[in-house]
Every structure is written in structure tokens, then in C-alpha cells.
PDB file of N, CA and C in Angstrom:
ATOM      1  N   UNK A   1      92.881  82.432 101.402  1.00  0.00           N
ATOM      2  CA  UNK A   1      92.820  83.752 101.979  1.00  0.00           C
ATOM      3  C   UNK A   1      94.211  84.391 102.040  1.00  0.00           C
ATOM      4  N   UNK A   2      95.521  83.320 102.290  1.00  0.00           N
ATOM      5  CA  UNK A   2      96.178  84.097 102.106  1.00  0.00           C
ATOM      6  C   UNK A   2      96.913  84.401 101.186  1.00  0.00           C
ATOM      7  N   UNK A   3      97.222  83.559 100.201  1.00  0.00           N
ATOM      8  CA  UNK A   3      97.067  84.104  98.438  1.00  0.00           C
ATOM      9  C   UNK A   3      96.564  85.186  98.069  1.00  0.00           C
ATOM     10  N   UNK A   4      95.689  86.219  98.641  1.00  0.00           N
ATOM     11  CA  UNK A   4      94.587  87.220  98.242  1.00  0.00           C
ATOM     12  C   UNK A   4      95.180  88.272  98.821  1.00  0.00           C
ATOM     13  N   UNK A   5      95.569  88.074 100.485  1.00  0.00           N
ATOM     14  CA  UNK A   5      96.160  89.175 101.537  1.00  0.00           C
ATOM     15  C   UNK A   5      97.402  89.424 100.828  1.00  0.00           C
ATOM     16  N   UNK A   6      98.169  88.122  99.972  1.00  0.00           N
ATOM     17  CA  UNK A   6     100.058  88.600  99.408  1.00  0.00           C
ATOM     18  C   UNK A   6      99.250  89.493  98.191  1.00  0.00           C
ATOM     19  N   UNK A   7      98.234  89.458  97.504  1.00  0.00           N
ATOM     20  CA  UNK A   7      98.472  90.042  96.195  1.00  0.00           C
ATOM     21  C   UNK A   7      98.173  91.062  96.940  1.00  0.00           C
ATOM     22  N   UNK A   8      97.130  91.226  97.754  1.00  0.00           N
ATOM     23  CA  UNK A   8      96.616  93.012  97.979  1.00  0.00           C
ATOM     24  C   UNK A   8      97.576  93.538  98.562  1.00  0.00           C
ATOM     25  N   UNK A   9      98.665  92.823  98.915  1.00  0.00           N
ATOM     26  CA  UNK A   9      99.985  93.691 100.006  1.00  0.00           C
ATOM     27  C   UNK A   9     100.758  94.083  98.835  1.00  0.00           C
ATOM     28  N   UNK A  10     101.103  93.214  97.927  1.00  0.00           N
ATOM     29  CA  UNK A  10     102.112  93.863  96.939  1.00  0.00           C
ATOM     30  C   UNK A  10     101.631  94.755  96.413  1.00  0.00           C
ATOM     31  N   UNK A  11     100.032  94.489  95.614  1.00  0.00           N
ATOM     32  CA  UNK A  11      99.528  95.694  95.141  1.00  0.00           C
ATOM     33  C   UNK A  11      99.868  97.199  95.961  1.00  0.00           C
ATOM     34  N   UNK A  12      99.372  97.496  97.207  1.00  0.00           N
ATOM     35  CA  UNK A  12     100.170  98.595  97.913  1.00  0.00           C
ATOM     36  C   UNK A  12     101.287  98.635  98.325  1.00  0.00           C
ATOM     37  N   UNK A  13     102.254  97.532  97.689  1.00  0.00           N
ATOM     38  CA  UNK A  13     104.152  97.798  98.072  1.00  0.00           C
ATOM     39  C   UNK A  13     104.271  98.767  96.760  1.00  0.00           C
ATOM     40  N   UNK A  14     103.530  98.082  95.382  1.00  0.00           N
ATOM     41  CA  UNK A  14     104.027  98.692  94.974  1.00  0.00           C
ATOM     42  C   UNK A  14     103.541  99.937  94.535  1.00  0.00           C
ATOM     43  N   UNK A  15     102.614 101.061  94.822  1.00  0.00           N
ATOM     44  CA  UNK A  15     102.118 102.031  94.627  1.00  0.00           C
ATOM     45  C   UNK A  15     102.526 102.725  96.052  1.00  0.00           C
ATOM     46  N   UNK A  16     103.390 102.264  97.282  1.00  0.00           N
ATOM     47  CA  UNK A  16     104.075 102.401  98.422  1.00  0.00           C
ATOM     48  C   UNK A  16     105.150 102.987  97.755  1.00  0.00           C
ATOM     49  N   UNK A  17     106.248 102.064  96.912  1.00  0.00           N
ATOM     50  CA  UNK A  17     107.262 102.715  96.416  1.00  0.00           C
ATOM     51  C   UNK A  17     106.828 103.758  95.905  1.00  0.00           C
ATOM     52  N   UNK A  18     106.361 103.724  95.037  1.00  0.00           N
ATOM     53  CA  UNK A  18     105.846 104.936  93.859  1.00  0.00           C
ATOM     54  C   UNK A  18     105.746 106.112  94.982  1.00  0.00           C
ATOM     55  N   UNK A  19     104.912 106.114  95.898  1.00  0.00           N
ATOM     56  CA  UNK A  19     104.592 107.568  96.819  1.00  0.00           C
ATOM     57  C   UNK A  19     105.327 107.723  97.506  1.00  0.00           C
ATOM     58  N   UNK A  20     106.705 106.678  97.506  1.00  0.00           N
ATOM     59  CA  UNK A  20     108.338 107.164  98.440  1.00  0.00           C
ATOM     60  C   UNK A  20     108.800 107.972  98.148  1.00  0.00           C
ATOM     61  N   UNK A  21     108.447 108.816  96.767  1.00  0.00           N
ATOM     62  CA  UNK A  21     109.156 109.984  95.769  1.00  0.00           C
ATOM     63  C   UNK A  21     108.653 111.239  96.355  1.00  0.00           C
ATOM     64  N   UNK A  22     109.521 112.052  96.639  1.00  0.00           N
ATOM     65  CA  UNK A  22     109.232 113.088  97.270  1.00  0.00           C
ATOM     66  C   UNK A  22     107.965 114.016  96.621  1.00  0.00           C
ATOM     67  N   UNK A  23     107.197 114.574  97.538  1.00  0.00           N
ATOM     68  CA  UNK A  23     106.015 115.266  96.692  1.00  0.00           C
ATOM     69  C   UNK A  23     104.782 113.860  96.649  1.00  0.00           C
ATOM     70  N   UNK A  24     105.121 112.856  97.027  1.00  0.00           N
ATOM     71  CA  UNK A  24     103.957 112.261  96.401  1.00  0.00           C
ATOM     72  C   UNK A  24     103.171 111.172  97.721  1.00  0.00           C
ATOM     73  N   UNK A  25     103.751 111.709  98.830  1.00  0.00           N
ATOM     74  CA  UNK A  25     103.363 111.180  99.993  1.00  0.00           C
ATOM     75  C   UNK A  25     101.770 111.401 100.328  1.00  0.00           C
ATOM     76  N   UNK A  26     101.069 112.084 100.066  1.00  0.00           N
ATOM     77  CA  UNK A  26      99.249 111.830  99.799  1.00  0.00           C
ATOM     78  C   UNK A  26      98.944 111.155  99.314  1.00  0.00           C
ATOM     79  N   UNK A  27      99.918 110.108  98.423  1.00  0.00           N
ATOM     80  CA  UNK A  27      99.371 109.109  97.829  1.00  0.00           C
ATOM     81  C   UNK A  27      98.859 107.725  99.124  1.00  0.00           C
ATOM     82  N   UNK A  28      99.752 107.769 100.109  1.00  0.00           N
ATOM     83  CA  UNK A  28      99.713 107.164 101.485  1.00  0.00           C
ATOM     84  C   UNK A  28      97.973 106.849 102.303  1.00  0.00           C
ATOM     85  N   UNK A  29      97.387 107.810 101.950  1.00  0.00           N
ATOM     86  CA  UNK A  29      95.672 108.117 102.234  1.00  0.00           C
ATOM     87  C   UNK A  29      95.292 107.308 101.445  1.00  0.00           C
ATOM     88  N   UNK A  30      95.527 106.963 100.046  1.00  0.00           N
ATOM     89  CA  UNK A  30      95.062 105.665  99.151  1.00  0.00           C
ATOM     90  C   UNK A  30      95.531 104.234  99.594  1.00  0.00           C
ATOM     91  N   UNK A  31      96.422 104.242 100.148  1.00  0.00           N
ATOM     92  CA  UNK A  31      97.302 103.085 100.162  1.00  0.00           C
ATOM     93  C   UNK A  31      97.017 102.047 101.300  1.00  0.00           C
ATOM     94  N   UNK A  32      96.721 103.029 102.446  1.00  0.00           N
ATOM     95  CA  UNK A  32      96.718 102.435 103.735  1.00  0.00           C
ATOM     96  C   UNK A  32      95.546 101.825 103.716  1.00  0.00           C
ATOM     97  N   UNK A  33      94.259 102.245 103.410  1.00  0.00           N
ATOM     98  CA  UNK A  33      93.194 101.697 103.532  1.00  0.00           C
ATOM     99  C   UNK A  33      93.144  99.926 103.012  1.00  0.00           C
ATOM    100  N   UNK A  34      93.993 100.540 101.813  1.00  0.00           N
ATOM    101  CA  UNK A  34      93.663  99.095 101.179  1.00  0.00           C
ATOM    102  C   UNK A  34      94.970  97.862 101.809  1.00  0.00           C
ATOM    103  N   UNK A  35      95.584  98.624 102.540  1.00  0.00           N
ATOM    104  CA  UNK A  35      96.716  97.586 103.140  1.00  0.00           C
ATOM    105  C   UNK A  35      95.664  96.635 104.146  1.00  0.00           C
ATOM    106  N   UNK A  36      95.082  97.881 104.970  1.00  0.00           N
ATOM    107  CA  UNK A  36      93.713  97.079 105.830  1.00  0.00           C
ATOM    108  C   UNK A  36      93.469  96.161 105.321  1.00  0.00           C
ATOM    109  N   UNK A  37      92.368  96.130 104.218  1.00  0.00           N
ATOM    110  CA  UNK A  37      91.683  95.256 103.833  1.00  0.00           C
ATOM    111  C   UNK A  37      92.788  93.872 103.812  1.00  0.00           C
ATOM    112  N   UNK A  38      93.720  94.046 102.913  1.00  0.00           N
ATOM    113  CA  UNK A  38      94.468  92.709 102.726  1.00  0.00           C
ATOM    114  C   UNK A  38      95.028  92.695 104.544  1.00  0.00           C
ATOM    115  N   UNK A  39      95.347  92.868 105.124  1.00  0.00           N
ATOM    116  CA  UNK A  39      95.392  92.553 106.796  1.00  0.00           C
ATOM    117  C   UNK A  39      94.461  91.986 107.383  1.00  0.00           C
ATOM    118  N   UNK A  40      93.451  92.693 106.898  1.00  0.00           N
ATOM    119  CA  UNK A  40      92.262  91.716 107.779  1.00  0.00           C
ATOM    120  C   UNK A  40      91.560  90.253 107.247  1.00  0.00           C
ATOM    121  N   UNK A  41      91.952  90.227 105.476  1.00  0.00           N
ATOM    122  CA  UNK A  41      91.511  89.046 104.785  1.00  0.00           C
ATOM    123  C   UNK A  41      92.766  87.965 105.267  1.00  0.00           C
ATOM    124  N   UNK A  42      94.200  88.557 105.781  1.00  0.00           N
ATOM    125  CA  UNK A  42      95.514  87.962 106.458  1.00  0.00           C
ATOM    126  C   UNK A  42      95.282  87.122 108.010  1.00  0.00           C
ATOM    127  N   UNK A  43      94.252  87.850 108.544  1.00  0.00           N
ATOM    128  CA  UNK A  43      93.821  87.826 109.505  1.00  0.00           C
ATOM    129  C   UNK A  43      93.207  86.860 109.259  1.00  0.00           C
ATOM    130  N   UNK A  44      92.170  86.393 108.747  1.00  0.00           N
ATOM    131  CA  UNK A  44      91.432  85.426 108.816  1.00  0.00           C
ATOM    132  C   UNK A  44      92.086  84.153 108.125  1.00  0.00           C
ATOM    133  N   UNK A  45      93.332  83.997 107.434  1.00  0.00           N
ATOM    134  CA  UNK A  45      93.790  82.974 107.388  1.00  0.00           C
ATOM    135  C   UNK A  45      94.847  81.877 108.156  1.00  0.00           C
ATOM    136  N   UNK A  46      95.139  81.033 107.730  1.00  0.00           N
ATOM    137  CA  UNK A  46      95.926  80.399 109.045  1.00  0.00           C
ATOM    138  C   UNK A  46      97.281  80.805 108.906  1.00  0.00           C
ATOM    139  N   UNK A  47      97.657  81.324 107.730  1.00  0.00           N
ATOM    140  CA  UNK A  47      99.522  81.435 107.230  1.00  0.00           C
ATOM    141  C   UNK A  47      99.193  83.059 107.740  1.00  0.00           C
ATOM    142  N   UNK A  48     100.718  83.366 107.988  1.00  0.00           N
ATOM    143  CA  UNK A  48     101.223  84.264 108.680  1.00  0.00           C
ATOM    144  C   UNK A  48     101.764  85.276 107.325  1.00  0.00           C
ATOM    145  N   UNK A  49     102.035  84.841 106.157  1.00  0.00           N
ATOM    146  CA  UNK A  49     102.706  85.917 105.092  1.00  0.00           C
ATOM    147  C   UNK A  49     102.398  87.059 104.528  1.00  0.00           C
ATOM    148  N   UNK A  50     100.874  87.111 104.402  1.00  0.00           N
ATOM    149  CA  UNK A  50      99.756  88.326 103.966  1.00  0.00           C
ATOM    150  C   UNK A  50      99.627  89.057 104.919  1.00  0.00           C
ATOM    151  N   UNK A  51      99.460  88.683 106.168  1.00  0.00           N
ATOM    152  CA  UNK A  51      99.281  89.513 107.076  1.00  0.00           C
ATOM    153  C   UNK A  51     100.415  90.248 107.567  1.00  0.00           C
ATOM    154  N   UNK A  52     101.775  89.552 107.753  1.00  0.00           N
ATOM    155  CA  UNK A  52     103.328  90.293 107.721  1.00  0.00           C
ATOM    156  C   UNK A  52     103.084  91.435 106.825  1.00  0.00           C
ATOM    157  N   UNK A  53     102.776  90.922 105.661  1.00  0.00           N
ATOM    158  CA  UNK A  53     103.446  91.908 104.585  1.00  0.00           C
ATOM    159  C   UNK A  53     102.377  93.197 104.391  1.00  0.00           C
ATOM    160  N   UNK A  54     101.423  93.115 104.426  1.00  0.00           N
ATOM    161  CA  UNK A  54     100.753  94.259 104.643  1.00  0.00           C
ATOM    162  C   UNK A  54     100.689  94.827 106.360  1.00  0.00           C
ATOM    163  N   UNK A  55     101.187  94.131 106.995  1.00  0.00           N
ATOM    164  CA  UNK A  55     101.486  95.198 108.511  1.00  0.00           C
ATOM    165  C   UNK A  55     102.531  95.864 108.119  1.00  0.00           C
ATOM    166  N   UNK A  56     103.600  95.609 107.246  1.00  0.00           N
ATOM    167  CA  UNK A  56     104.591  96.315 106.627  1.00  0.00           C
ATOM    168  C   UNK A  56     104.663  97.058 105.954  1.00  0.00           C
ATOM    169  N   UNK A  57     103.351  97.375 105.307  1.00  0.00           N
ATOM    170  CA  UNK A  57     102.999  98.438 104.350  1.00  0.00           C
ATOM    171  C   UNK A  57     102.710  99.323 105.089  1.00  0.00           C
ATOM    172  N   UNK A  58     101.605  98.783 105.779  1.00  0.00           N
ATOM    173  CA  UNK A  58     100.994  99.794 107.215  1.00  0.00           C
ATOM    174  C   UNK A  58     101.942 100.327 107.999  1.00  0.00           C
ATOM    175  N   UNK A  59     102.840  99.915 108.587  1.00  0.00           N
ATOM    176  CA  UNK A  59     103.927 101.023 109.160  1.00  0.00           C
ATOM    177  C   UNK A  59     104.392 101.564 108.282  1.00  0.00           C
ATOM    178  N   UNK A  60     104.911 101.114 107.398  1.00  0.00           N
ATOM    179  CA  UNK A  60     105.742 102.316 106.244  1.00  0.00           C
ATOM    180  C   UNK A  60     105.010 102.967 106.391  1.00  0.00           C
ATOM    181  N   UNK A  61     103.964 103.062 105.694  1.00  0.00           N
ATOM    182  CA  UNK A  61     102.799 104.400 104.956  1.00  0.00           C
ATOM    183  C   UNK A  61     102.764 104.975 106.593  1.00  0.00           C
ATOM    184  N   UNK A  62     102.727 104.664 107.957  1.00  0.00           N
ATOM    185  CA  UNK A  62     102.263 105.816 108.343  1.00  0.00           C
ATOM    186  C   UNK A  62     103.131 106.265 109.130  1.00  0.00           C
ATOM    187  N   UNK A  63     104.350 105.721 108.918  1.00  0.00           N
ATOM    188  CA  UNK A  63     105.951 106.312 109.225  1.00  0.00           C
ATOM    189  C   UNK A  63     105.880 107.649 108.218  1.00  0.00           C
ATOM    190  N   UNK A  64     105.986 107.133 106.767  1.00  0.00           N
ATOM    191  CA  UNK A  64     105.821 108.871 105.837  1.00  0.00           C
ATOM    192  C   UNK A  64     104.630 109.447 106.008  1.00  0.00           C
ATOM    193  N   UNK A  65     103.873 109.018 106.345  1.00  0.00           N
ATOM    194  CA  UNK A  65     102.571 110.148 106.740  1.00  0.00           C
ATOM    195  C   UNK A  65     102.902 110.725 107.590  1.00  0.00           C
ATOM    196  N   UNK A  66     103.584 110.607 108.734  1.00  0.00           N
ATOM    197  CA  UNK A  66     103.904 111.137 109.741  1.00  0.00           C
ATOM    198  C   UNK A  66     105.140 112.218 109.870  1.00  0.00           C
ATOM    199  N   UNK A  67     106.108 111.820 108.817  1.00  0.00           N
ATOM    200  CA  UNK A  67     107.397 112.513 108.682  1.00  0.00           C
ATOM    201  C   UNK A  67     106.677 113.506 107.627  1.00  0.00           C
ATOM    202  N   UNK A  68     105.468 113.252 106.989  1.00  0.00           N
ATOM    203  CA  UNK A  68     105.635 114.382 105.845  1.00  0.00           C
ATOM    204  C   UNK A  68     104.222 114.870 106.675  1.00  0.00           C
ATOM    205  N   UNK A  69     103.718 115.054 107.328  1.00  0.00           N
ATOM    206  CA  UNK A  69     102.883 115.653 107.656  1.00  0.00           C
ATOM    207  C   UNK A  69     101.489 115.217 106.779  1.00  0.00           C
ATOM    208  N   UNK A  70     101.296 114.257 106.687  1.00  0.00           N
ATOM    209  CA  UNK A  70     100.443 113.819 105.977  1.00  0.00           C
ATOM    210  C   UNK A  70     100.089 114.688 104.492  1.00  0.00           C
ATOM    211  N   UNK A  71     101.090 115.452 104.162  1.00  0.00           N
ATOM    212  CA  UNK A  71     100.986 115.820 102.729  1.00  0.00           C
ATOM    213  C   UNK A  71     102.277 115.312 101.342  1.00  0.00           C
ATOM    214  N   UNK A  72     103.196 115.552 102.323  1.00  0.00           N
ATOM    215  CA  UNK A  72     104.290 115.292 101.811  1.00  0.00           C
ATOM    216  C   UNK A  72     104.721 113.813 101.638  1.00  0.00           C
TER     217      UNK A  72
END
């Protein structure tokens, strides 16, 4: 389980970077959801690394959602 939570976290680190580029912060509405999912599959395992790393996505994304007004 948590082999599954690291890939789905990187998968949204790295489409995270990508929507760090100005103008492309709506991409954040795609991103977060799926940080969930790998958090909660993090959640159900016993290692602590999947679940770190996508709570880390999850604040990023809604640190710039928040600074850009959820468009920016």
C-alpha cells in the first residue's frame, strides 16, 4: 500500500511542479483530488512515506490555490 501512495504522490509532485508556472494554477483542482486518494491508500498502510508525501502535495496545492485565488 505504500509503494502505490509514493507513486500516486509523485505522480501529483510532478504535474504540482508543472502548475507552479504562473497561469497554470487550475491545474491544482486536478491534482488535489488525486493527492487524496494516494493519502488515504497512505493511510491504510503501516509506513509513514506515501502518506508524508502526498500531505505535501496537499498543502502545496492548496497554499497556491489560495494565493492565486483558485485560478491562478
Amino acid at each position: 500500500m505504500n509503494l502505490i501512495s509514493i507513486l500516486i504522490g509523485l505522480f501529483a509532485l510532478v504535474w504540482a511542479f508543472v502548475a507552479f508556472l504562473p497561469l497554470l494554477g487550475w491545474m491544482y483542482w486536478f491534482i488535489l483530488p488525486v493527492a487524496v486518494v494516494g493519502l488515504a491508500i497512505g493511510a491504510l498502510s503501516s509506513h509513514r512515506g506515501g502518506r508524508n508525501l502526498n500531505l505535501v502535495v496537499l498543502v502545496v496545492g492548496a497554499l497556491r490555490l489560495m494565493i492565486g485565488h483558485g485560478i491562478f
